[in-house]
Protein backbone atom coordinates (compact mmCIF):
# COMPACT_ATOMS: atom_id res chain seq x y z
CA UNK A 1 0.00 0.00 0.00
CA UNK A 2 3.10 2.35 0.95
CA UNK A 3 5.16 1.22 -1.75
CA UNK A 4 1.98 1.87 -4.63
CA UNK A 5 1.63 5.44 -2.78
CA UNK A 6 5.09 6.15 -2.49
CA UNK A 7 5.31 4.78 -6.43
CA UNK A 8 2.12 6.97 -7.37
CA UNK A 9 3.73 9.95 -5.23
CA UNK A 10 6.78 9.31 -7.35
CA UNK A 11 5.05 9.63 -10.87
CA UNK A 12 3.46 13.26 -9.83
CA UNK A 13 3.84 16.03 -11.21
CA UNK A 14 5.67 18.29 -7.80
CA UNK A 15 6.74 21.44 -9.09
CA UNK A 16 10.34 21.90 -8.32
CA UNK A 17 9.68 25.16 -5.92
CA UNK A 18 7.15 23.12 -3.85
CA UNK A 19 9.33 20.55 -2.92
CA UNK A 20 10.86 20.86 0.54
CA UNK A 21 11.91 19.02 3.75
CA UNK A 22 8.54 17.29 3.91
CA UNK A 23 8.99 16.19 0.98
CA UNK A 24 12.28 14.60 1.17
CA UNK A 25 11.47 13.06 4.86
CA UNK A 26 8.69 11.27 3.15
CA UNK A 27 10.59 10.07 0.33
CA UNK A 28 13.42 8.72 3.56
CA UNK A 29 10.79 7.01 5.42
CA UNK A 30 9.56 5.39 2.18
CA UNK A 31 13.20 4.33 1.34
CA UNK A 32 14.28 3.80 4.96
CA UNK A 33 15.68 0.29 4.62
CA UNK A 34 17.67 0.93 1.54
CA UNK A 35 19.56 3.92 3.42
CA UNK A 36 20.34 1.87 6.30
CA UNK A 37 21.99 -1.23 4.60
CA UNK A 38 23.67 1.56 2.57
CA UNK A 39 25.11 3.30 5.70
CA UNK A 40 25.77 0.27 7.41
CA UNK A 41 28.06 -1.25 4.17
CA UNK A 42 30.02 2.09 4.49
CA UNK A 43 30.64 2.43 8.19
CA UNK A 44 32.09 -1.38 7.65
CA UNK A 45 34.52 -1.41 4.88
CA UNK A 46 35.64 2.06 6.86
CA UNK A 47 36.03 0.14 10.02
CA UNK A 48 38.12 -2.69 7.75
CA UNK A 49 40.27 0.03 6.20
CA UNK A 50 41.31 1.64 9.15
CA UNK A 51 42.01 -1.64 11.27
CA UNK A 52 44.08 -3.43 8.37
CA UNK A 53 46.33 -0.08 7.24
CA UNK A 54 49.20 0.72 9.55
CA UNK A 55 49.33 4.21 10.79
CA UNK A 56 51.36 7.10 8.94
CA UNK A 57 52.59 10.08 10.54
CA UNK A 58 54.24 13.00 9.03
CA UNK A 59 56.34 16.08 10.36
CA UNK A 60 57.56 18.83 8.24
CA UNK A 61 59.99 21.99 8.90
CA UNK A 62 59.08 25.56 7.33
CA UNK A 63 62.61 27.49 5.87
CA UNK A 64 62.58 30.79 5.52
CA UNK A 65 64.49 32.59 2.72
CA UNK A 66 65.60 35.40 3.94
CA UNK A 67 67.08 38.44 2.00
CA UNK A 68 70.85 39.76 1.73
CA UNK A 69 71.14 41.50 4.75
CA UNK A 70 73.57 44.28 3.76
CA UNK A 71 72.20 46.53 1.16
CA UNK A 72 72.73 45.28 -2.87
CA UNK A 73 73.88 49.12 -3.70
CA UNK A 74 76.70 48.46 -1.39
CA UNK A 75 77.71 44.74 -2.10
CA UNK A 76 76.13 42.76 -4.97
CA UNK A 77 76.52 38.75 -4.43
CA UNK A 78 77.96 37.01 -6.93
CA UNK A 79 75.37 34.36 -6.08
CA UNK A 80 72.70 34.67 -8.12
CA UNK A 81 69.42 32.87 -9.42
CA UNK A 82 66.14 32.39 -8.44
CA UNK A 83 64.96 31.04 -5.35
CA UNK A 84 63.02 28.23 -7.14
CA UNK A 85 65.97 27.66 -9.12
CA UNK A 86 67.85 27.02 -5.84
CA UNK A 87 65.90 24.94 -3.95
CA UNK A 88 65.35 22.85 -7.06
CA UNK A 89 69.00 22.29 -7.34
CA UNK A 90 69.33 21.62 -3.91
CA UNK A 91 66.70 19.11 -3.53
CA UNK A 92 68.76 17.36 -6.95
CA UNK A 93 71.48 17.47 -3.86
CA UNK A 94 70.18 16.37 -1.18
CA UNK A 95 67.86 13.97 -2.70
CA UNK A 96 70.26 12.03 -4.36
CA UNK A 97 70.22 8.14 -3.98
CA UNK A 98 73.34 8.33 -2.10
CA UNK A 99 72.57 10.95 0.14
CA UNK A 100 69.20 9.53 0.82
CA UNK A 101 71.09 5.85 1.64
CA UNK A 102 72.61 7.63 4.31
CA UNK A 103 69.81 8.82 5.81
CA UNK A 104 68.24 5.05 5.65
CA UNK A 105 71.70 3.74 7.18
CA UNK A 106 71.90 6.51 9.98
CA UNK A 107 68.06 6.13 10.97
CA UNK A 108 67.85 2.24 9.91
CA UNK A 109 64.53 3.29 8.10
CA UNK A 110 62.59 0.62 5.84
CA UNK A 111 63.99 -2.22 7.67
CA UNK A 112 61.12 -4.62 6.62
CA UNK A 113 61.89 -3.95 3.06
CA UNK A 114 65.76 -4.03 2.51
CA UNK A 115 65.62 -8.10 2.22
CA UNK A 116 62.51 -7.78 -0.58
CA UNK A 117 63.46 -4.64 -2.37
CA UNK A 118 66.66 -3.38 -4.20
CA UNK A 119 68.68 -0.41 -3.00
CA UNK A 120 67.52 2.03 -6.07
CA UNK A 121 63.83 1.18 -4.95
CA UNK A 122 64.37 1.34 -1.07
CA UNK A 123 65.68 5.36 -2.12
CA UNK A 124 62.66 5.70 -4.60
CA UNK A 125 60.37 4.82 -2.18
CA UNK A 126 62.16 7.48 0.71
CA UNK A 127 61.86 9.71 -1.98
CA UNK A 128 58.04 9.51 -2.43
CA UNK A 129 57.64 9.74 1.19
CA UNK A 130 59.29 13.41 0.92
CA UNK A 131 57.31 16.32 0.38
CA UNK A 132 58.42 19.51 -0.41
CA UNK A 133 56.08 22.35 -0.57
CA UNK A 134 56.83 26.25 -1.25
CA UNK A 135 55.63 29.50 -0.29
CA UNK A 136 54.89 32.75 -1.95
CA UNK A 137 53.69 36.22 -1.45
CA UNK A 138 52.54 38.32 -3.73
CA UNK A 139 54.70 41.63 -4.04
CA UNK A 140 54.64 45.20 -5.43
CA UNK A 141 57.04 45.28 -8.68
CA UNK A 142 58.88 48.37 -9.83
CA UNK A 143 60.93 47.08 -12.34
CA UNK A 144 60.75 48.05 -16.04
CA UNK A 145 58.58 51.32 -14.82
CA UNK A 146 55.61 49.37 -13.67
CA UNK A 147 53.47 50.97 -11.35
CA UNK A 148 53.74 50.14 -7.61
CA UNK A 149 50.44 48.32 -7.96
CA UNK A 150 51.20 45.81 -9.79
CA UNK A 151 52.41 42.51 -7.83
CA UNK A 152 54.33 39.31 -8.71
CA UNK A 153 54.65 35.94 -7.05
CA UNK A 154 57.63 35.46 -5.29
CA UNK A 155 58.85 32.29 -3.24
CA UNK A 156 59.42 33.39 0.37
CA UNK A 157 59.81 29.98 2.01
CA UNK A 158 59.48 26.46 1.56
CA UNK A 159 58.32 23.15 3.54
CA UNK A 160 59.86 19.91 3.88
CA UNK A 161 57.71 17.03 5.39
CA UNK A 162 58.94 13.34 5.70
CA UNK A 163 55.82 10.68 6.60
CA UNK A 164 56.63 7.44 7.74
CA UNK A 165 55.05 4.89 10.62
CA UNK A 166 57.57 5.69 13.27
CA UNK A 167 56.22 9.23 14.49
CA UNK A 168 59.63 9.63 16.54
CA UNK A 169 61.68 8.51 13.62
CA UNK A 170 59.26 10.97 11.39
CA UNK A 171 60.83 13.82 13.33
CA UNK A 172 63.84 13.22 13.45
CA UNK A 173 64.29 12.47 9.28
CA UNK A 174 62.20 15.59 8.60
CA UNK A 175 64.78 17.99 11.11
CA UNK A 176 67.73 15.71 9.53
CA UNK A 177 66.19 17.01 5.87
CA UNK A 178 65.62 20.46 7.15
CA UNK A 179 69.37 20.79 8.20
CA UNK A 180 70.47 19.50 5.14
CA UNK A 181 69.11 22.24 3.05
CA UNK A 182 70.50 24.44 5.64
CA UNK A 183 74.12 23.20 5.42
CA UNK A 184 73.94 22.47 1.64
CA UNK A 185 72.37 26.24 0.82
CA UNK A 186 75.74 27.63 2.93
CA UNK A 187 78.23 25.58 1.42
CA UNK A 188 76.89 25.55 -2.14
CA UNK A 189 76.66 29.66 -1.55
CA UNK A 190 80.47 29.85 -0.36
CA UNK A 191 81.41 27.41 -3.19
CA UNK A 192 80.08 29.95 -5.61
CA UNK A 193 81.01 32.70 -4.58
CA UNK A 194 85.04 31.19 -4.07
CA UNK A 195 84.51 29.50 -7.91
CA UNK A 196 83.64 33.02 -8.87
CA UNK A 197 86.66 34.58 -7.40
CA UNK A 198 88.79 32.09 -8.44
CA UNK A 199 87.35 32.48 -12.26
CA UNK A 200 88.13 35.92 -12.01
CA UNK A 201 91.62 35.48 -10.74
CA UNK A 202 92.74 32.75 -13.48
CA UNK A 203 90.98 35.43 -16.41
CA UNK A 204 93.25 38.29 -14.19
CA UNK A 205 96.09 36.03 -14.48
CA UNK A 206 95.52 35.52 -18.29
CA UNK A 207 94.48 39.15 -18.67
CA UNK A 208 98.11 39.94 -17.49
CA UNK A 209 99.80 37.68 -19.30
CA UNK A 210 98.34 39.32 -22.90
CA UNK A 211 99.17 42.91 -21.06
CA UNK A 212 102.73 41.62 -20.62
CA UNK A 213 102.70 40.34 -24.22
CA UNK A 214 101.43 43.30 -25.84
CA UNK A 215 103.70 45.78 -23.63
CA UNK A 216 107.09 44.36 -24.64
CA UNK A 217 105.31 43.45 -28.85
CA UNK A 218 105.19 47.03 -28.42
CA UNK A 219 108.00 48.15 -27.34
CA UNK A 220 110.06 45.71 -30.15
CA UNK A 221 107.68 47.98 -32.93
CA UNK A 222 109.00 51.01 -31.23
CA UNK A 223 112.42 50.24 -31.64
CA UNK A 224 112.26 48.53 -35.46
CA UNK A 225 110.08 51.45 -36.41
CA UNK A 226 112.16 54.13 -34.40
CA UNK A 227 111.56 58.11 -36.49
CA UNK A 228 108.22 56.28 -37.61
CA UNK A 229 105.54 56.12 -34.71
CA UNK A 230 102.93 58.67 -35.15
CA UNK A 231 103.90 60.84 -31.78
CA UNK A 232 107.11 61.23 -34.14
CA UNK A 233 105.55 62.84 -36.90
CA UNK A 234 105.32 66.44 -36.38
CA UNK A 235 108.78 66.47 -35.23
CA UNK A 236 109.39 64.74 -38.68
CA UNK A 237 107.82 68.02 -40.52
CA UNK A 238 109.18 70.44 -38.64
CA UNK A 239 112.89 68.84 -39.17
CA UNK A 240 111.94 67.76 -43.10
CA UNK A 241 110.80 72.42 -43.13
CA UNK A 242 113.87 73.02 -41.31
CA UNK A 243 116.42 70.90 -43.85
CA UNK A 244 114.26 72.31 -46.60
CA UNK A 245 114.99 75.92 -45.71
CA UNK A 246 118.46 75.01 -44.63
CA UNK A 247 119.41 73.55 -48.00
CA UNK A 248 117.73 76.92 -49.65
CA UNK A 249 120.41 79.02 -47.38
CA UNK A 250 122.86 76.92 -48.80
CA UNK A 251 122.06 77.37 -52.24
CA UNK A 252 122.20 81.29 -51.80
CA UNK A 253 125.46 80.97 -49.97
CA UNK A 254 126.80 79.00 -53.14
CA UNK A 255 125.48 81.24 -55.67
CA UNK A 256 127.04 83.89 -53.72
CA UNK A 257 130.36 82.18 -54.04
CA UNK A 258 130.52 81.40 -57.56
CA UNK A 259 129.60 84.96 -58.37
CA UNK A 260 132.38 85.98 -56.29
CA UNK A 261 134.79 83.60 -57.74
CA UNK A 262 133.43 85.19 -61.34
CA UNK A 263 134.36 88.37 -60.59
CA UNK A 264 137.49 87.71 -59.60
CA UNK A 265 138.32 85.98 -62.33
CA UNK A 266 136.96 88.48 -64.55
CA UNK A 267 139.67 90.68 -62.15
CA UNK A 268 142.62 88.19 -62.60
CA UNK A 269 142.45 88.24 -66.63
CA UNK A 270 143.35 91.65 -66.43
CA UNK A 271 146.72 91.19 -63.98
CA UNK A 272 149.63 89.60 -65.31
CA UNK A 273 150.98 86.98 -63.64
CA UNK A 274 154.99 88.51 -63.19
CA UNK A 275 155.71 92.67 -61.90
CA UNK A 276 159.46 92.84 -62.45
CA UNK A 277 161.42 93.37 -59.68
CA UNK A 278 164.29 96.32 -59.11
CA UNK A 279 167.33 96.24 -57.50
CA UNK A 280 169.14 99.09 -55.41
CA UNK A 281 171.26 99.82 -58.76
CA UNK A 282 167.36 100.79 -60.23
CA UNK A 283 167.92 97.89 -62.77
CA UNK A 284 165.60 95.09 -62.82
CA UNK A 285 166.65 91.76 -61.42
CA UNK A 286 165.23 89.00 -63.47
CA UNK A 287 164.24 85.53 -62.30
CA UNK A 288 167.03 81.88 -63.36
CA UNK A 289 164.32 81.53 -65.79
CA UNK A 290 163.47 84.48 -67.68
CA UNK A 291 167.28 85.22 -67.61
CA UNK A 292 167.78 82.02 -69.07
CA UNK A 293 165.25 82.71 -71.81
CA UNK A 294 167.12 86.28 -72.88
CA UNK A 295 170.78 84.91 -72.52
CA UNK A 296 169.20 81.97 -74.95
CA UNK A 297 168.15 84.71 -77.08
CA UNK A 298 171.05 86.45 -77.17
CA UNK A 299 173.44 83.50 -77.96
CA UNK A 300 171.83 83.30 -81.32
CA UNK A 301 172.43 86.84 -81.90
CA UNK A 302 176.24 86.39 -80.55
CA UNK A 303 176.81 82.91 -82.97
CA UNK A 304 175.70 84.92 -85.32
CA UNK A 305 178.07 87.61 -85.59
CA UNK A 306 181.38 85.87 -83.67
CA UNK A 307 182.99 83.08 -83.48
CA UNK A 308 182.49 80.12 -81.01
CA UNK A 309 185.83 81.10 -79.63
CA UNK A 310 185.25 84.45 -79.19
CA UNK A 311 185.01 85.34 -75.44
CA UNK A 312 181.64 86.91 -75.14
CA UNK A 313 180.28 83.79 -76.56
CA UNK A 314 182.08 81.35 -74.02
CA UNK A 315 180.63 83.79 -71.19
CA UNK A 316 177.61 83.28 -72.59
CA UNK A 317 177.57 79.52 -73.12
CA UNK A 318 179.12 79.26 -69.32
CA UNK A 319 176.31 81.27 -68.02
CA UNK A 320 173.20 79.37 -69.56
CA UNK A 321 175.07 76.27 -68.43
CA UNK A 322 174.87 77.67 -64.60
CA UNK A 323 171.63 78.87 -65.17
CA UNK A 324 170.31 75.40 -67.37
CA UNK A 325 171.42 73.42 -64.02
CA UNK A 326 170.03 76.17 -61.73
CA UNK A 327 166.18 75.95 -63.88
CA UNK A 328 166.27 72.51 -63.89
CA UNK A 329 166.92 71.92 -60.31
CA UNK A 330 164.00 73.93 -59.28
CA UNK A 331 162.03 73.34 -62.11
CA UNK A 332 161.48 69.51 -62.93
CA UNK A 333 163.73 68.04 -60.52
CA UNK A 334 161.85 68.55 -57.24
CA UNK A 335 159.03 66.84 -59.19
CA UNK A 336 160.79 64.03 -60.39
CA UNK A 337 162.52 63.53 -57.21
CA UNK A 338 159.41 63.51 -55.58
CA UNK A 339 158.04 60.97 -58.11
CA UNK A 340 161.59 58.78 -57.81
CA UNK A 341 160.81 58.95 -53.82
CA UNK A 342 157.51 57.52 -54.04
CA UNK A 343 158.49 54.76 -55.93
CA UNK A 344 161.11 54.02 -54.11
CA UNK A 345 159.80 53.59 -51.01
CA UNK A 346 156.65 51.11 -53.23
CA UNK A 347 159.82 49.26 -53.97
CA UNK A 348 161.05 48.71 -50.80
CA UNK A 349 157.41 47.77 -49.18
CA UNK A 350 157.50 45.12 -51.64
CA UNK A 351 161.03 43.82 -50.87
CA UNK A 352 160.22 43.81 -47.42
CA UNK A 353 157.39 41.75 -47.87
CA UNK A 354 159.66 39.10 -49.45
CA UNK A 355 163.48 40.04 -47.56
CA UNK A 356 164.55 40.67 -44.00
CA UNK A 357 166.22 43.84 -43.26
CA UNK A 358 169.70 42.74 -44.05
CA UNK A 359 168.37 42.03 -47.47
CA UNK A 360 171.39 43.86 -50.01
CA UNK A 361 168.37 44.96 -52.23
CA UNK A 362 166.62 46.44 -48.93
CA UNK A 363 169.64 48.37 -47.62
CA UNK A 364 170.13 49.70 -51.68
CA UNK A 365 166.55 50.93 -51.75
CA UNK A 366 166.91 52.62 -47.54
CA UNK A 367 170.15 54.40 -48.69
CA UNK A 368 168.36 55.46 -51.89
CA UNK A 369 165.57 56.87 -50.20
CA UNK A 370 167.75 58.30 -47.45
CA UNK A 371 169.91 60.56 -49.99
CA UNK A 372 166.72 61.61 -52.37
CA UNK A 373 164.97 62.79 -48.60
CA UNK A 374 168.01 65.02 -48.03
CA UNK A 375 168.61 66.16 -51.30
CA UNK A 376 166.26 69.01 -50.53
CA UNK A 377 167.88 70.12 -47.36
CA UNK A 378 171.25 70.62 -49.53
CA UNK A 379 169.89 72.47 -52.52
CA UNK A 380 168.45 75.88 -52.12
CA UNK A 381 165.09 76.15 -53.36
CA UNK A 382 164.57 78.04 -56.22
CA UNK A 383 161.12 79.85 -57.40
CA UNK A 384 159.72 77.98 -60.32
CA UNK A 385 159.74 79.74 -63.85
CA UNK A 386 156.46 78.72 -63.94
CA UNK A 387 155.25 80.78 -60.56
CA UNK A 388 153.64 84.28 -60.34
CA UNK A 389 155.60 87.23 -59.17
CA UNK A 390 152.52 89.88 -58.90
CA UNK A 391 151.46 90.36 -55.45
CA UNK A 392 148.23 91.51 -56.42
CA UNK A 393 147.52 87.98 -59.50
CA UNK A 394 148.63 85.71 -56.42
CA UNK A 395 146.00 87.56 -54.14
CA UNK A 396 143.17 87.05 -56.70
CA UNK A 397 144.28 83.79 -56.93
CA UNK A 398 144.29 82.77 -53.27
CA UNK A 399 140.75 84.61 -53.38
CA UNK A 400 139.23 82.15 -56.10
CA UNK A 401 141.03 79.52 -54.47
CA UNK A 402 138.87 80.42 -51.35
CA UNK A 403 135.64 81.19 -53.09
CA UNK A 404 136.66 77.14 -54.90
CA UNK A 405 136.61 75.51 -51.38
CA UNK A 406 133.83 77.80 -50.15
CA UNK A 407 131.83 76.46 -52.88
CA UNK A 408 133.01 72.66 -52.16
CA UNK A 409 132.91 72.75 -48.64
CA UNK A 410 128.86 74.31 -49.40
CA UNK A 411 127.92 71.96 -51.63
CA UNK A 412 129.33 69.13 -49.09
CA UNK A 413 127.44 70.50 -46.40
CA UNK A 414 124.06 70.71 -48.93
CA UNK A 415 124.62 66.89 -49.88
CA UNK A 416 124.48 65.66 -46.29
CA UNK A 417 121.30 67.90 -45.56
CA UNK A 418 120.12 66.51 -49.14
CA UNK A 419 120.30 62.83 -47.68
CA UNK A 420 118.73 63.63 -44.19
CA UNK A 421 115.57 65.57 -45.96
CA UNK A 422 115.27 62.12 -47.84
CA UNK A 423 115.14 60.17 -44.37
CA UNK A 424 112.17 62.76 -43.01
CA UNK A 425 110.33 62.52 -46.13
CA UNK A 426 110.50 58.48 -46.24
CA UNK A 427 109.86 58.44 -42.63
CA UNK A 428 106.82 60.53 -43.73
CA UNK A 429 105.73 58.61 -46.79
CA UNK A 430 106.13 55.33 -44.64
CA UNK A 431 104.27 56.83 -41.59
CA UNK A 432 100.72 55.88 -42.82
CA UNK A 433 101.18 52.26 -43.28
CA UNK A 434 103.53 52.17 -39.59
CA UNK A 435 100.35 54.05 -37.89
CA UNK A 436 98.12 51.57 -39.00
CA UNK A 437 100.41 48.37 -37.61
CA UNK A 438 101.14 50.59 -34.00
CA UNK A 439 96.93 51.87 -33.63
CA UNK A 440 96.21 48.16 -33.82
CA UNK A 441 98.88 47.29 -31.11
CA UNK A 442 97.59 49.98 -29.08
CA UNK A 443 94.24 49.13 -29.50
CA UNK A 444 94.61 45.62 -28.13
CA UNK A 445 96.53 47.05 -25.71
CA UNK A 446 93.89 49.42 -24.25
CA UNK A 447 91.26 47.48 -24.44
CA UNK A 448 93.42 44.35 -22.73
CA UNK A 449 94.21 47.16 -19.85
CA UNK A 450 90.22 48.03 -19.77
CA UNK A 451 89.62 44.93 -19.78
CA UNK A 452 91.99 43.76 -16.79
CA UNK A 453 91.00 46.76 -14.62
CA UNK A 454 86.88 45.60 -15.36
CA UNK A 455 88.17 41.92 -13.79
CA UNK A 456 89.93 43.71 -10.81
CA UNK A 457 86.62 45.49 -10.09
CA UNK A 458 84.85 42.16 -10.21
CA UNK A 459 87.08 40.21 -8.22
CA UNK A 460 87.36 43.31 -5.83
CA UNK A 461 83.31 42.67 -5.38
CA UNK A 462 83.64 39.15 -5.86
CA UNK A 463 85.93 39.01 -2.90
CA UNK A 464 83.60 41.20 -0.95
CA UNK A 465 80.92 38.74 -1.84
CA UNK A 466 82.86 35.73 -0.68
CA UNK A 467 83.30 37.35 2.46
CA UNK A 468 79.47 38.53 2.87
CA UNK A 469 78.72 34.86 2.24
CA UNK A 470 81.21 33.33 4.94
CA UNK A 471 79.71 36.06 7.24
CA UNK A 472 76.33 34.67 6.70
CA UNK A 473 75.25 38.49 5.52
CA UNK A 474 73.81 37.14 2.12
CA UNK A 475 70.92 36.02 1.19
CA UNK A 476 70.39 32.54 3.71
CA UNK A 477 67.73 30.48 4.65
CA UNK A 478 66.66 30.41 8.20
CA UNK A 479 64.59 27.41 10.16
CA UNK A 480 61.80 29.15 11.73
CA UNK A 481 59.43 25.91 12.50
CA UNK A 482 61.15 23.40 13.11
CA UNK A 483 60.10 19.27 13.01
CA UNK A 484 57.29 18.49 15.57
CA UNK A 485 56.58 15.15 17.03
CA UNK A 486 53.52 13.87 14.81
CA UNK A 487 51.19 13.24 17.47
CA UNK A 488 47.83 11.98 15.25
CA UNK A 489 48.45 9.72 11.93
């Protein structure tokens, strides 16, 4: 009868805002039974559950990351990266199958499985029962000229939660974990910051090496391309202006001279040579030669009208024979001697080349020269016929003589400043090509030194880094809830 109403209650038509808790207690009473075997089957496989699994507990420790301590304006760390980043690399760490086998060893965890499962399993299985959670706030951003208002997500801390069956052994594992990232985030911190500095120092070390390179590649260009270098340049101009202007002095100062020497030739052609001299008796005393020439002259006219015989004519001949002998003493014979002398003395360096000293032919050529180099001292010397007498023809002479060597002496002077204006103006046609060679040497050179006093700047930070690090003034993470005893499953 209840089950036909309930069915015929079933099949009306209830509109959906009519229905309330009348309804639905009716609708339980009719269905009563059902929802008590239904309860009753729950409550039992519940009771089954919880009487055949064994209990698991589970402690966890909170890390805080806390921020560089000292200001980044004042000391950036050379430890850098995300915090994500970090604790991912430190969980690769610390949760590495031999790191976690120590734990199992030092806590003799899993002891029921070590006979059934393998090592690489027993570590998996730790590994599941980890659990590492992180936390993040939402902050204002500033960078890139965003407004204040705008936040990102950024980790501030992190949990690490170990669950096993032993709640005391729980605690302990999940404080051994938690001390573990502790430890590992220091040392992996110092480690970086020392690699850093030690980087920097080996690229110093390098850095110096090319600087020391450089310096002395340098200094060899200097000295094969010494006049050349471009800081040598201008003083290569002014030197090539001065030699130019120089060599234009000289060829004034040589015109000069040969117009003097012109004019005094032009003045010489119209002296003669010889001014007869006069003696005290007011007649004029004639030179060997010239009295030579008119006794010569007068011999033909004497022949001509006496007799060889006749004594004027033997006075004659007796005088041009003194005066022959006297001409050709002075004349010819101090050249030939001269001449005789020289080879003489080629003669006797050739002898003594072959002979000793006591060598017959040796003394004959000594005694030779010996009486021809004091022939001189015995014979008077005589003024050549060929000589000038006028004072005033000898002075002109000595005058173009002068204005000769003036002109000599000049155009030495001009040659040698000739061949030094060629070395400036190669040095300056050259310079270009040198420039290019010594600007690319300098080049690397300055931008090896900027680049060696960038790397002292770094390691001088990196070094300040290394030290915030050992102080503990970074960036660090700090325990601030530590593992609990798990005192419910």
């Amino acid at each position: 009868m209840i089950g036909n109403l309930g069915a015929r209650e079933g099949k009306k038509m209830i509109p959906h805002e009519e229905v309330g808790i009348g309804q639905f207690l009716t609708i339980l009473k009719i269905r009563k039974k059902s929802f008590i075997i239904a309860a009753a089957s729950v409550l039992v496989v519940a009771i089954l559950v919880a009487g055949l699994l064994p209990s698991i507990y589970e402690s966890s420790s909170t890390i805080l990351i806390e921020e560089q301590q000292i200001p980044q304006d004042f000391v950036r760390s050379t430890v850098t990266g995300f915090a994500d980043q970090r604790i991912q690399s430190l969980t690769q760490q610390i949760l590495s199958r031999v790191k976690l086998w120590e734990i199992i060893n030092q806590f003799n965890l899993y002891p029921d499985l070590r006979e059934k499962l393998a090592r690489e399993e027993i570590t998996e299985k730790m590994r599941d029962d980890i659990k590492l959670e992180t936390i993040s706030a939402e902050i204002a951003d500033k960078k890139g000229g965003r407004r204040p208002t705008q936040t990102t997500s950024v980790t501030i801390a992190f949990s690490i939660a170990y669950r096993g069956k032993n709640p005391d052994m729980v605690q302990k594992v999940a404080g051994t974990l938690a001390s573990l990232y502790l430890e590992q985030n220091l040392k992996t911190r110092e480690a970086q910051a020392q690699s850093t500095t030690q980087f920097l120092e080996a690229e110093l070390k390098q850095l110096q090496e090319r600087l020391k390179g450089l310096g002395e590649q340098i200094t060899a260009f200097k000295g094969q391309h010494e006049g050349l270098l471009p800081e040598q340049q201008e003083f290569n101009r002014q030197q090539a202006a001065r030699l130019e202007m120089d060599i234009k002095q000289l060829d004034a100062a040589i015109r000069s001279a040969e117009d003097r020497s012109i004019y005094i030739e032009g003045q010489l052609a119209t002296v003669k040579p010889d001014t007869p001299l006069i003696g005290a008796t007011g007649e004029r005393v004639m030179a060997p030669a010239d009295r030579l020439r008119v006794l010569e002259v007068s011999m033909a006219d004497l022949q001509s009208k006496f007799s060889d015989d006749h004594p004027e004519v033997k006075k004659a001949q007796r005088e041009i024979a003194e005066l022959r002998k006297m001409v050709g003493q002075t004349g010819g014979s101090a050249a030939i001697r001269r001449q005789k002398l020289t080879q003489l003395k080629a003669d006797l360096a050739e002898k003594q080349g072959k002979y000793s000293d006591q060598h017959p032919e040796v003394k004959q050529l000594k005694n030779e020269i010996a009486r021809l180099e004091q022939a001189p001292k015995t014979a008077a010397p005589l003024r050549s016929a060929a000589e000038p007498e006028n004072p005033a023809y000898i002075s002109l002479t000595t005058q173009i003589k002068g204005a000769e060597n003036d002109i000599v002496s000049l155009r030495t002077q001009q040659a040698g400043l000739r061949d030094k204006l060629r070395t400036y103006r190669q040095r300056l046609e050259d310079a270009p090509k040198v420039e290019q060679e010594y600007l690319a040497l300098a080049r690397d050179y300055q931008n090896a030194s900027a680049k060696h006093q960038e790397v002292m700047n770094k390691i001088l930070e990196a070094r300040i880094s290394e030290g915030m690090e050992e102080g503990q003034k970074g960036e660090k993470f700090t325990l601030i809830d530590p593992a609990s005893f798990p005192e419910k499953p």
